[in-house]
PDB file of N, CA and C in Angstrom:
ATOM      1  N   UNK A   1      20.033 -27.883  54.521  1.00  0.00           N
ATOM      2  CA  UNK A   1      18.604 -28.092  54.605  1.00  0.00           C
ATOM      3  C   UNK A   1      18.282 -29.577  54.847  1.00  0.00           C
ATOM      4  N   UNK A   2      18.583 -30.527  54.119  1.00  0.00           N
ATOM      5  CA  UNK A   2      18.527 -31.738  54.784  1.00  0.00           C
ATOM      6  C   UNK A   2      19.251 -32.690  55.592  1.00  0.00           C
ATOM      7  N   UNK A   3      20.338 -32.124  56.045  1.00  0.00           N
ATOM      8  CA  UNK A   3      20.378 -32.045  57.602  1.00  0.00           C
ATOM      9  C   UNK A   3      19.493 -31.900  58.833  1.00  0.00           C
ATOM     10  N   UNK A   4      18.754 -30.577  58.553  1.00  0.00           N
ATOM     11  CA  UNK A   4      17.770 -29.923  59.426  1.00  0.00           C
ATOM     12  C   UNK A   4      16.195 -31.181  59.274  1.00  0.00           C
ATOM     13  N   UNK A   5      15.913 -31.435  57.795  1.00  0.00           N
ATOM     14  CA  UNK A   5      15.091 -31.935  57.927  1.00  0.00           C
ATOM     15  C   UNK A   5      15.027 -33.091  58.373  1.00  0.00           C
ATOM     16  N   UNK A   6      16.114 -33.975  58.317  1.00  0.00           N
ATOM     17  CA  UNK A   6      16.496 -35.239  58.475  1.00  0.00           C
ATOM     18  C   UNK A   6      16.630 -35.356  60.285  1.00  0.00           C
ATOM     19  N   UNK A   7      17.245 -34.080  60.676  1.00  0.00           N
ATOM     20  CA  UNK A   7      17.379 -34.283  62.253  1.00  0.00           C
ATOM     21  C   UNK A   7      15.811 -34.448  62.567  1.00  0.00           C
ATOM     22  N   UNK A   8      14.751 -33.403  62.124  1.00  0.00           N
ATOM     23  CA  UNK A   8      13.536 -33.702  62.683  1.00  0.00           C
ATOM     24  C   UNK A   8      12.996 -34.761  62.831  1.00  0.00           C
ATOM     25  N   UNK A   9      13.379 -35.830  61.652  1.00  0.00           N
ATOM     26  CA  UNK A   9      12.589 -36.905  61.721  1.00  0.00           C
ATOM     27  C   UNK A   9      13.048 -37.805  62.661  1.00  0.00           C
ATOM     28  N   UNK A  10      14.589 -37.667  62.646  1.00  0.00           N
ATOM     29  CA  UNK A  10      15.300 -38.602  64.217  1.00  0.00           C
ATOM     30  C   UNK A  10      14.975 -38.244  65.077  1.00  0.00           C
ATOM     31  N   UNK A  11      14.777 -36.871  65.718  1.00  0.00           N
ATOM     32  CA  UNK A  11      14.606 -36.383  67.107  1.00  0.00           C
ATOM     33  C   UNK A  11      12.875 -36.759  66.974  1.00  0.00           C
ATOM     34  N   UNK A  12      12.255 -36.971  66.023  1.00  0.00           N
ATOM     35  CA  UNK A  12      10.455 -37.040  66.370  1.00  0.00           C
ATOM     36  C   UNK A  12      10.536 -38.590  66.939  1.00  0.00           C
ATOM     37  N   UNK A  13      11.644 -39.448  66.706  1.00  0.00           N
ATOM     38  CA  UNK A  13      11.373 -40.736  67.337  1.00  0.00           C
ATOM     39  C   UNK A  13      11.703 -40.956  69.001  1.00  0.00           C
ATOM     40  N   UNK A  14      12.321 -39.794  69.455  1.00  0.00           N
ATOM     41  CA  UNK A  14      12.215 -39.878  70.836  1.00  0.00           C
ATOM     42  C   UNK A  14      10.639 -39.264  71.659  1.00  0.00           C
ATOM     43  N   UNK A  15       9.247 -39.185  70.719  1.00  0.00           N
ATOM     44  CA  UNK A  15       8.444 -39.181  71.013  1.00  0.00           C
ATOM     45  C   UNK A  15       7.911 -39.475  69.684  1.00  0.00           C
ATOM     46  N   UNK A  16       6.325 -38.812  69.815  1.00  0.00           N
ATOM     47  CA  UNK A  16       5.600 -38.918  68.550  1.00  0.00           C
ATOM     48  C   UNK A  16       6.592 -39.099  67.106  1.00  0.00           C
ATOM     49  N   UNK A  17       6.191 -39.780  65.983  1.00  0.00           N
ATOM     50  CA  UNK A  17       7.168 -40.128  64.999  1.00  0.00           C
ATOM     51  C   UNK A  17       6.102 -39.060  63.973  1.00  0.00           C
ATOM     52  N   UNK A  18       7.546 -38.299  63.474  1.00  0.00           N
ATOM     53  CA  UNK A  18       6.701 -37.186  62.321  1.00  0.00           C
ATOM     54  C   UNK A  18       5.726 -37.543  61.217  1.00  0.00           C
ATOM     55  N   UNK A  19       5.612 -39.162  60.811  1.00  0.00           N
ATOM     56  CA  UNK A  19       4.935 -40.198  60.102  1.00  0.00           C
ATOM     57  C   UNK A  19       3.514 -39.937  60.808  1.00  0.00           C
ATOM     58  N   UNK A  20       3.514 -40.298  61.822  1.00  0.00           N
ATOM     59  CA  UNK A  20       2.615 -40.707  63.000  1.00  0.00           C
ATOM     60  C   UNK A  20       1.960 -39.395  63.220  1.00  0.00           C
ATOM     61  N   UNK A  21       2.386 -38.371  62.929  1.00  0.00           N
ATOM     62  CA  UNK A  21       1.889 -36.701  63.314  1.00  0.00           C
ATOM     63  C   UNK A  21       0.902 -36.558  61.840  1.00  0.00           C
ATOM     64  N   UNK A  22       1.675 -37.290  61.173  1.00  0.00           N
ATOM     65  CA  UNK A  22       1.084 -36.385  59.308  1.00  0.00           C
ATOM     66  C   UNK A  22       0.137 -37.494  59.479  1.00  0.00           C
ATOM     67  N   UNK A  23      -0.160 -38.562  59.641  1.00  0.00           N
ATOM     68  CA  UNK A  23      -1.061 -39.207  59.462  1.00  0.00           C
ATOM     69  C   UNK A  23      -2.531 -38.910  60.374  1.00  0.00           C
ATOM     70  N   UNK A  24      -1.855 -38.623  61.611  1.00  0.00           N
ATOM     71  CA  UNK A  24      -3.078 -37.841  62.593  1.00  0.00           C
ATOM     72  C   UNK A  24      -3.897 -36.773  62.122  1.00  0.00           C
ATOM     73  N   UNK A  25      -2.604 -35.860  61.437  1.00  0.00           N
ATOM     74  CA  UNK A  25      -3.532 -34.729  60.527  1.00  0.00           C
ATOM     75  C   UNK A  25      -4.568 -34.810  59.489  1.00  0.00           C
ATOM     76  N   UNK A  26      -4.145 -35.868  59.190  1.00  0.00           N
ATOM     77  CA  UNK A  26      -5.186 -36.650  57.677  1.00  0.00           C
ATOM     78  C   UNK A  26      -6.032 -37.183  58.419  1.00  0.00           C
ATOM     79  N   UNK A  27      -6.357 -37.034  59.488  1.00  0.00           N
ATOM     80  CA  UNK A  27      -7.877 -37.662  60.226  1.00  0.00           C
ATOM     81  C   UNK A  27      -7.743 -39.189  60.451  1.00  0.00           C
ATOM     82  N   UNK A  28      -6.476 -39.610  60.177  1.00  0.00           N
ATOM     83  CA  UNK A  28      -6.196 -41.071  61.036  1.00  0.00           C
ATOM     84  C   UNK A  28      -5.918 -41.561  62.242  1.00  0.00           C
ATOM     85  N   UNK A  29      -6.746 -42.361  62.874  1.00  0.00           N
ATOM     86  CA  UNK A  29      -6.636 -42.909  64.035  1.00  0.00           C
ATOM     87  C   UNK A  29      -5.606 -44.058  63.993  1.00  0.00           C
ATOM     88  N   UNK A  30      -4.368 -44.403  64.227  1.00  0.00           N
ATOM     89  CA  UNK A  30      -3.446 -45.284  64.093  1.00  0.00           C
ATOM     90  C   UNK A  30      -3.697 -46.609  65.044  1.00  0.00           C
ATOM     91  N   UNK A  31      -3.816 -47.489  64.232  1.00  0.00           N
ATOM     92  CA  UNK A  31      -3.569 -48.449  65.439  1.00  0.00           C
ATOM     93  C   UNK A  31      -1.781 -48.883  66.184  1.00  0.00           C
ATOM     94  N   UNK A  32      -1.661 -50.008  66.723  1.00  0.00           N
ATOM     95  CA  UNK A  32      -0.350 -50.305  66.992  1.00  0.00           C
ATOM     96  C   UNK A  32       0.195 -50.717  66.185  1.00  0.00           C
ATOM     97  N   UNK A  33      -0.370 -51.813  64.638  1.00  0.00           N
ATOM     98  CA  UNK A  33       0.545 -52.053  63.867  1.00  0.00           C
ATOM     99  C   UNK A  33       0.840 -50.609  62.799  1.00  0.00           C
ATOM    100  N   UNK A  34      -0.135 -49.959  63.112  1.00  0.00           N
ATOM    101  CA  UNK A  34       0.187 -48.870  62.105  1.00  0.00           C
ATOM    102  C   UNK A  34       0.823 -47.535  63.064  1.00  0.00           C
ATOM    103  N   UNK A  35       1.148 -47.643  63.779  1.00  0.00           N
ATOM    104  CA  UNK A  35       1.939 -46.532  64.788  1.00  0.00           C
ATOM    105  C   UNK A  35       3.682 -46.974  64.505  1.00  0.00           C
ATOM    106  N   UNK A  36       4.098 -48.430  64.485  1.00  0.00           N
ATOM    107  CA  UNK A  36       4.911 -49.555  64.111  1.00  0.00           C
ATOM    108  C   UNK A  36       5.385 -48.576  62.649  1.00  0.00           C
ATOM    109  N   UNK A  37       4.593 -49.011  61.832  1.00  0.00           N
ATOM    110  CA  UNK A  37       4.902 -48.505  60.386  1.00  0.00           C
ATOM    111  C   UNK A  37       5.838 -47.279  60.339  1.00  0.00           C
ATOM    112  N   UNK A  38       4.420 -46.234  61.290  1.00  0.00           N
ATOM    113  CA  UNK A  38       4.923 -44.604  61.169  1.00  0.00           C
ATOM    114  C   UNK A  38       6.236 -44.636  61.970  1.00  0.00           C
ATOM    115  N   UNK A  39       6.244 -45.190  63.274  1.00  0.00           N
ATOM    116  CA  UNK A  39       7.697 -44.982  63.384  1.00  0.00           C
ATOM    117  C   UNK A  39       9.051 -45.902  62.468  1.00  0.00           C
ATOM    118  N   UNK A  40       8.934 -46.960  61.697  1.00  0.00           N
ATOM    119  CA  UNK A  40       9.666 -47.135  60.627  1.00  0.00           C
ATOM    120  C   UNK A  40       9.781 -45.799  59.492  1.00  0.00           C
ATOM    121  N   UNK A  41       8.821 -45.809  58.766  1.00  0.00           N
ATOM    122  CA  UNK A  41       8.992 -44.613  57.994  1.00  0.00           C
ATOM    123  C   UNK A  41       9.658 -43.414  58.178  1.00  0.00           C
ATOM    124  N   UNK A  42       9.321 -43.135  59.467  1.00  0.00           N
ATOM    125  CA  UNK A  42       9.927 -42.192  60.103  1.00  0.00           C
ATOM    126  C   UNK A  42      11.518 -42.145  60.361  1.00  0.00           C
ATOM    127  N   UNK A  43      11.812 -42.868  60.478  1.00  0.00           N
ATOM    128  CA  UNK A  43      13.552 -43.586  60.581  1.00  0.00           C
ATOM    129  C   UNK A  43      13.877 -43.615  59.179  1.00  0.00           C
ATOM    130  N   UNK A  44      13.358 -43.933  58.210  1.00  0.00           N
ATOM    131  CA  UNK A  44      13.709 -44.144  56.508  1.00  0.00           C
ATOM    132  C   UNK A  44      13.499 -42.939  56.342  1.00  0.00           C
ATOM    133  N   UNK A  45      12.568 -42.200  56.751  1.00  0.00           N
ATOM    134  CA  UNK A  45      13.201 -40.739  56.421  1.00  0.00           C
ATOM    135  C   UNK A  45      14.399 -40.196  56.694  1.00  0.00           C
ATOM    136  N   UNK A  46      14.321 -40.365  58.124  1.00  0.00           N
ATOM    137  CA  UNK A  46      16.019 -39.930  58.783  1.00  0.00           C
ATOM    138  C   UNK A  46      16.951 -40.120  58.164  1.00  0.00           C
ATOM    139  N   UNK A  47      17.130 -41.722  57.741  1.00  0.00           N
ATOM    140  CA  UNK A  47      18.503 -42.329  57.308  1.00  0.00           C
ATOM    141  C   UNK A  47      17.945 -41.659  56.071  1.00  0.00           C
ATOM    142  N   UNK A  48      17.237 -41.859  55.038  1.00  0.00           N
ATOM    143  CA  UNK A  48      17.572 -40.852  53.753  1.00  0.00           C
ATOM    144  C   UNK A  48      18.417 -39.906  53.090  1.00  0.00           C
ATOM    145  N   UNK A  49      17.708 -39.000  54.298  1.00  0.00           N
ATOM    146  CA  UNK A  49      18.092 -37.264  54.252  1.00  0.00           C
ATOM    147  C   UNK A  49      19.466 -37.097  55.189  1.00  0.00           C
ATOM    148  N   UNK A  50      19.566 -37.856  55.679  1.00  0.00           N
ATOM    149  CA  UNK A  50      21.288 -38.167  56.370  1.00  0.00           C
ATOM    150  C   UNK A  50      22.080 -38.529  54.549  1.00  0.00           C
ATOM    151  N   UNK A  51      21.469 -39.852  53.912  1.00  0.00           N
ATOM    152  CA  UNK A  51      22.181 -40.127  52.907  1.00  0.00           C
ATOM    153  C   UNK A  51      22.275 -38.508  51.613  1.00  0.00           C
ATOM    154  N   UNK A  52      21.737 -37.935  52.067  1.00  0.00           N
ATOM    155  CA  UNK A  52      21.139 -36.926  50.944  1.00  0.00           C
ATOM    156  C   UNK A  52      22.378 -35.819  51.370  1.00  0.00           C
ATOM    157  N   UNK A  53      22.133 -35.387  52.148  1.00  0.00           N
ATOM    158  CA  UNK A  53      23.311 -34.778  53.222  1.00  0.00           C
ATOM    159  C   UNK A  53      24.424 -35.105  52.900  1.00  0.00           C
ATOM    160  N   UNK A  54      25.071 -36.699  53.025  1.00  0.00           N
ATOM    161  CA  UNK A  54      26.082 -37.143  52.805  1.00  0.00           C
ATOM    162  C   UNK A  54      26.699 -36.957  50.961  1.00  0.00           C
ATOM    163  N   UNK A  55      26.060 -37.092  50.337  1.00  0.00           N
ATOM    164  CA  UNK A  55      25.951 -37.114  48.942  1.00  0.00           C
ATOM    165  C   UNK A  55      26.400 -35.850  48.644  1.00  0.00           C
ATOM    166  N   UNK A  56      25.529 -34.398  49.335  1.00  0.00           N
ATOM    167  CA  UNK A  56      25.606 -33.169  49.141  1.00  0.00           C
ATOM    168  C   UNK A  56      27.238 -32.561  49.128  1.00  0.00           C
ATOM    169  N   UNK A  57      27.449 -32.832  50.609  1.00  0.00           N
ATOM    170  CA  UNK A  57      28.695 -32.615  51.574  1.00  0.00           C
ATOM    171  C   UNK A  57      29.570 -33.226  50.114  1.00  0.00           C
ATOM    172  N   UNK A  58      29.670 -34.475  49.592  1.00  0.00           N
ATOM    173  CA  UNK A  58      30.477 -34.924  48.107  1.00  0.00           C
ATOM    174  C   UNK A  58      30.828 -33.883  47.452  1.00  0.00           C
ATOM    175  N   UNK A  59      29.543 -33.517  46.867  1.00  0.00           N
ATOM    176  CA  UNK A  59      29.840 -32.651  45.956  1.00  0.00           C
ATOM    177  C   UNK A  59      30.705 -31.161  45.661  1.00  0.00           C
ATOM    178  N   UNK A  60      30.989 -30.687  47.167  1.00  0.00           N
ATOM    179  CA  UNK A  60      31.112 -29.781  47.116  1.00  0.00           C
ATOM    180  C   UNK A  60      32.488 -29.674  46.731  1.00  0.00           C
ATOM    181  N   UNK A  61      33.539 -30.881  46.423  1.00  0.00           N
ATOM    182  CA  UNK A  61      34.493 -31.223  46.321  1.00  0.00           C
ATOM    183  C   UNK A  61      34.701 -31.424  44.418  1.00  0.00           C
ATOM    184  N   UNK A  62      33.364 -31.755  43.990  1.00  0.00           N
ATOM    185  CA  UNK A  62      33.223 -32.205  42.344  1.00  0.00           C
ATOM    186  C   UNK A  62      33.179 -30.870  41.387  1.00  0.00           C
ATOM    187  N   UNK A  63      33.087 -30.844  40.688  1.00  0.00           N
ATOM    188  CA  UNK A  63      32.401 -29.881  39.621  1.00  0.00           C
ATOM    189  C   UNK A  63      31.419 -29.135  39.701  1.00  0.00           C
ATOM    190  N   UNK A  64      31.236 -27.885  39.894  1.00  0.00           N
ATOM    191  CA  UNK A  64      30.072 -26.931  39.874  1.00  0.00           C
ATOM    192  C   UNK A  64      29.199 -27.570  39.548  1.00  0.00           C
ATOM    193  N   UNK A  65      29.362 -27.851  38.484  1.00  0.00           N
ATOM    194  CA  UNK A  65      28.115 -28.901  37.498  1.00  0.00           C
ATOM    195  C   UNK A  65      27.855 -29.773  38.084  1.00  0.00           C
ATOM    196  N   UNK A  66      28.727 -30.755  39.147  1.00  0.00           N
ATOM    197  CA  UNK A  66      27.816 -31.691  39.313  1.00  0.00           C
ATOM    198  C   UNK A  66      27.529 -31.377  40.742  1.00  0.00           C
ATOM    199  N   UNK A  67      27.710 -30.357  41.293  1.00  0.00           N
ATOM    200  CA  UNK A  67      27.191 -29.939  42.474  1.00  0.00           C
ATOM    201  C   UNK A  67      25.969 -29.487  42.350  1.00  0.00           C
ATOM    202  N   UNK A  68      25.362 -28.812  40.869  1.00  0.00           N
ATOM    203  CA  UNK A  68      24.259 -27.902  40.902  1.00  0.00           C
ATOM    204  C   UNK A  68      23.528 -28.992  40.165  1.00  0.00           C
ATOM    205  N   UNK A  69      23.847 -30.483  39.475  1.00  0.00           N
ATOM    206  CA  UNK A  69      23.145 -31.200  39.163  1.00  0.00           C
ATOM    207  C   UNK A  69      22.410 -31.787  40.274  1.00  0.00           C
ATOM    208  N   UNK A  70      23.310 -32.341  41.200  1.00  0.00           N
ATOM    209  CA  UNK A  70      22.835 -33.259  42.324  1.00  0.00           C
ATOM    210  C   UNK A  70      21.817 -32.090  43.254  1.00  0.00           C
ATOM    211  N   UNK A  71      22.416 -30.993  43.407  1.00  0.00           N
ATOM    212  CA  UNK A  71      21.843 -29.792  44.896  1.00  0.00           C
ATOM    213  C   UNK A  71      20.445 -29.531  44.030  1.00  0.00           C
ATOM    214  N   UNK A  72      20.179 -29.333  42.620  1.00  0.00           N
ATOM    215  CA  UNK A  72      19.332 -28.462  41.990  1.00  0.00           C
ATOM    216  C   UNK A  72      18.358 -29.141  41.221  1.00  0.00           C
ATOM    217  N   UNK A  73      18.521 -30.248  40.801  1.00  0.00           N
ATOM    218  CA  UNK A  73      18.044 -31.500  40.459  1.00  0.00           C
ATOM    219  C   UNK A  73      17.727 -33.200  40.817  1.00  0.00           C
ATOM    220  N   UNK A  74      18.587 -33.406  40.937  1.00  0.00           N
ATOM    221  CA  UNK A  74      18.688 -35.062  41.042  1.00  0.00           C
ATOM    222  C   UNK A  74      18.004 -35.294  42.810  1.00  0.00           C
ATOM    223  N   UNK A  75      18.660 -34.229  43.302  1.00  0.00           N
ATOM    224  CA  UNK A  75      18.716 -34.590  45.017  1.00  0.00           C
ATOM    225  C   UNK A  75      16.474 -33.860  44.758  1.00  0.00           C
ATOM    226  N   UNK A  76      16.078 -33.491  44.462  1.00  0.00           N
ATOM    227  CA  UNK A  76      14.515 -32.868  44.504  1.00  0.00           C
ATOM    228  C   UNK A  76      13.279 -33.812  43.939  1.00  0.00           C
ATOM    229  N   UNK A  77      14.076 -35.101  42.899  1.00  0.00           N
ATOM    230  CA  UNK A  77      13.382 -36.146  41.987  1.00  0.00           C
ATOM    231  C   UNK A  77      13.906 -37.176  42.960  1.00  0.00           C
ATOM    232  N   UNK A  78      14.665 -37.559  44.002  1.00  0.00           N
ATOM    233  CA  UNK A  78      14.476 -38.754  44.662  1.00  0.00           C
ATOM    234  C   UNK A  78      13.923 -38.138  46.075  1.00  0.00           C
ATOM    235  N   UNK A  79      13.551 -37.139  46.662  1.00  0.00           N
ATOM    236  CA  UNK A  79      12.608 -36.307  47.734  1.00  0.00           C
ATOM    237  C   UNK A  79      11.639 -37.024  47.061  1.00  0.00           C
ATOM    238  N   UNK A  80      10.979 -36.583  45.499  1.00  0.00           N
ATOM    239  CA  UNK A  80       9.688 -36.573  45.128  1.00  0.00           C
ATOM    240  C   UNK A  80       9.307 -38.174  44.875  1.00  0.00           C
ATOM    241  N   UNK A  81      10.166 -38.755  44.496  1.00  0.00           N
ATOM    242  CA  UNK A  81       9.878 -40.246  44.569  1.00  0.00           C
ATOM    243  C   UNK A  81      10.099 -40.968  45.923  1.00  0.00           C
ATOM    244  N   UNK A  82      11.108 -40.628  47.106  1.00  0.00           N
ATOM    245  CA  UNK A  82      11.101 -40.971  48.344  1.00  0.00           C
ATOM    246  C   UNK A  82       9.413 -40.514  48.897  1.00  0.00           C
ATOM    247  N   UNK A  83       9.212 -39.463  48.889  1.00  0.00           N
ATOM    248  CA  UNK A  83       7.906 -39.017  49.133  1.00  0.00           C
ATOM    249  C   UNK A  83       6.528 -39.902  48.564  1.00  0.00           C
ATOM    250  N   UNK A  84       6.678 -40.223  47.388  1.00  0.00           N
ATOM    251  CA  UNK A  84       5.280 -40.543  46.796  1.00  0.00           C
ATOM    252  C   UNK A  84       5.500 -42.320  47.108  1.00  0.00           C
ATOM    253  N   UNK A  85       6.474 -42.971  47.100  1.00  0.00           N
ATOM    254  CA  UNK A  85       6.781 -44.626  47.511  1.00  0.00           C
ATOM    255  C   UNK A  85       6.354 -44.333  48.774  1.00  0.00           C
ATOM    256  N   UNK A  86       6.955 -43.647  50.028  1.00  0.00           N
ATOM    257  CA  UNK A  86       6.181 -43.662  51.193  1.00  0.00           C
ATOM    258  C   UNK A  86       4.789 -43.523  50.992  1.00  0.00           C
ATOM    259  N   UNK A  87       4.277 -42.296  50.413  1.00  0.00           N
ATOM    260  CA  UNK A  87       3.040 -41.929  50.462  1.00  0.00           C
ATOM    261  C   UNK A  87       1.827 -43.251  50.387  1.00  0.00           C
ATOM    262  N   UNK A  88       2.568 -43.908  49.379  1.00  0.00           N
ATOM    263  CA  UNK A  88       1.809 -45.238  48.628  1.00  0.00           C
ATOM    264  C   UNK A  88       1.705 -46.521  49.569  1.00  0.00           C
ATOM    265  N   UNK A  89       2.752 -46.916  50.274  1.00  0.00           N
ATOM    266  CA  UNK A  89       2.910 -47.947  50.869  1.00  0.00           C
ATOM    267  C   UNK A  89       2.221 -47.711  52.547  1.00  0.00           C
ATOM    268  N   UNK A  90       2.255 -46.085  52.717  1.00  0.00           N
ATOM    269  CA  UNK A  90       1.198 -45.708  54.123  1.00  0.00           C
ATOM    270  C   UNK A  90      -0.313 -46.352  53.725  1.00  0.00           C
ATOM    271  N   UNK A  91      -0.769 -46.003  52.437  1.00  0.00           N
ATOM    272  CA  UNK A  91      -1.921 -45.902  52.634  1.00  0.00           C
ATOM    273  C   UNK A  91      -2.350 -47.134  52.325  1.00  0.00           C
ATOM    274  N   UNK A  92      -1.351 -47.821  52.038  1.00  0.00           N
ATOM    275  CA  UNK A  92      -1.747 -49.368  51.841  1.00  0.00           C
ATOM    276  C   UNK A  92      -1.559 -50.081  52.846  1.00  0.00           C
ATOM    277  N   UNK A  93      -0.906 -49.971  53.337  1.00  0.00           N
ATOM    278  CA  UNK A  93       0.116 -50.504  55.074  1.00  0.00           C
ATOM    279  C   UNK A  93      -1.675 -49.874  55.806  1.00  0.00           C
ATOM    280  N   UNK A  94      -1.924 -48.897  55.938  1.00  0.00           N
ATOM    281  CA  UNK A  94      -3.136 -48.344  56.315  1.00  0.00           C
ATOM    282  C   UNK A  94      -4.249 -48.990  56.350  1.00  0.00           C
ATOM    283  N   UNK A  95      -4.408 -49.489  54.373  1.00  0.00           N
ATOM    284  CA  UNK A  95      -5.579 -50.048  54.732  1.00  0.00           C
ATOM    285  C   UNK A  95      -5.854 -51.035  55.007  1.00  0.00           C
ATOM    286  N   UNK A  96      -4.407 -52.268  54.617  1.00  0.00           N
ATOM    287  CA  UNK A  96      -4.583 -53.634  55.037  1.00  0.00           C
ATOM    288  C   UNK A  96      -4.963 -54.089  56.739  1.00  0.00           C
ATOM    289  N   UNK A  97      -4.320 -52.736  57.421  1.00  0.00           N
ATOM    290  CA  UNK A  97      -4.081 -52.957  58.906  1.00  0.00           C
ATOM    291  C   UNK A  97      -4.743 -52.410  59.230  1.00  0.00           C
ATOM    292  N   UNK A  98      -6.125 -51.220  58.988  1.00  0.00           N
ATOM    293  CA  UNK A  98      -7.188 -50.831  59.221  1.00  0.00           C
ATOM    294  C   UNK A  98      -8.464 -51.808  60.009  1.00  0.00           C
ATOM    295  N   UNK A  99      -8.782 -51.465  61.725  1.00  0.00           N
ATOM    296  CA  UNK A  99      -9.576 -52.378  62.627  1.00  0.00           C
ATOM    297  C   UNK A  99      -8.825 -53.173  62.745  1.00  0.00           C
ATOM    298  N   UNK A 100      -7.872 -53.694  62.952  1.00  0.00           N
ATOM    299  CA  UNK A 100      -6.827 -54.480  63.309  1.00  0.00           C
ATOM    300  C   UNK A 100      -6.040 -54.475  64.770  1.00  0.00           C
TER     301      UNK A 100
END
């Protein structure tokens, strides 16, 4: 699964950046420094969920336990904190660079 998700966000940088899509949906008009951003973010997603992937692929070699710690836990609380640090720094990156 994050493989799959992680490819999306690489393949969205050979056009629109999946950053750049979610922000359109939220009724944002991007400028260039903030198109800039979304396609960064968009790449820190990629490389992430590549690292997340990589981590996974580990485990499968470790302990049940710590396969179903990392697959079932640990790997869902750094999504939710990767998620909400982006979330935070868009809308600030957003508003500083807002008419700009």
């Amino acid at each position: 699964m994050n493989i799959n998700v992680g490819l999306m966000f690489a393949l969205s940088l050979r056009g629109t950046p999946l950053i750049e899509k979610f922000a359109k949906r939220m009724g944002q008009n991007l400028n260039t420094k903030q198109k800039e951003y979304a396609k960064s973010a968009t790449c820190a997603w990629a490389v992430f969920m590549l690292c997340l992937t990589i981590v996974s692929f580990i485990t499968i070699f470790l302990s049940d336990e710590a396969w179903v710690l990392f697959n079932g836990l640990i790997s869902y609380i750094l999504i939710a904190i990767m998620m909400g640090t982006e979330f935070i720094i868009r809308k600030r990156f957003v508003n500083v660079h807002r008419n700009k």
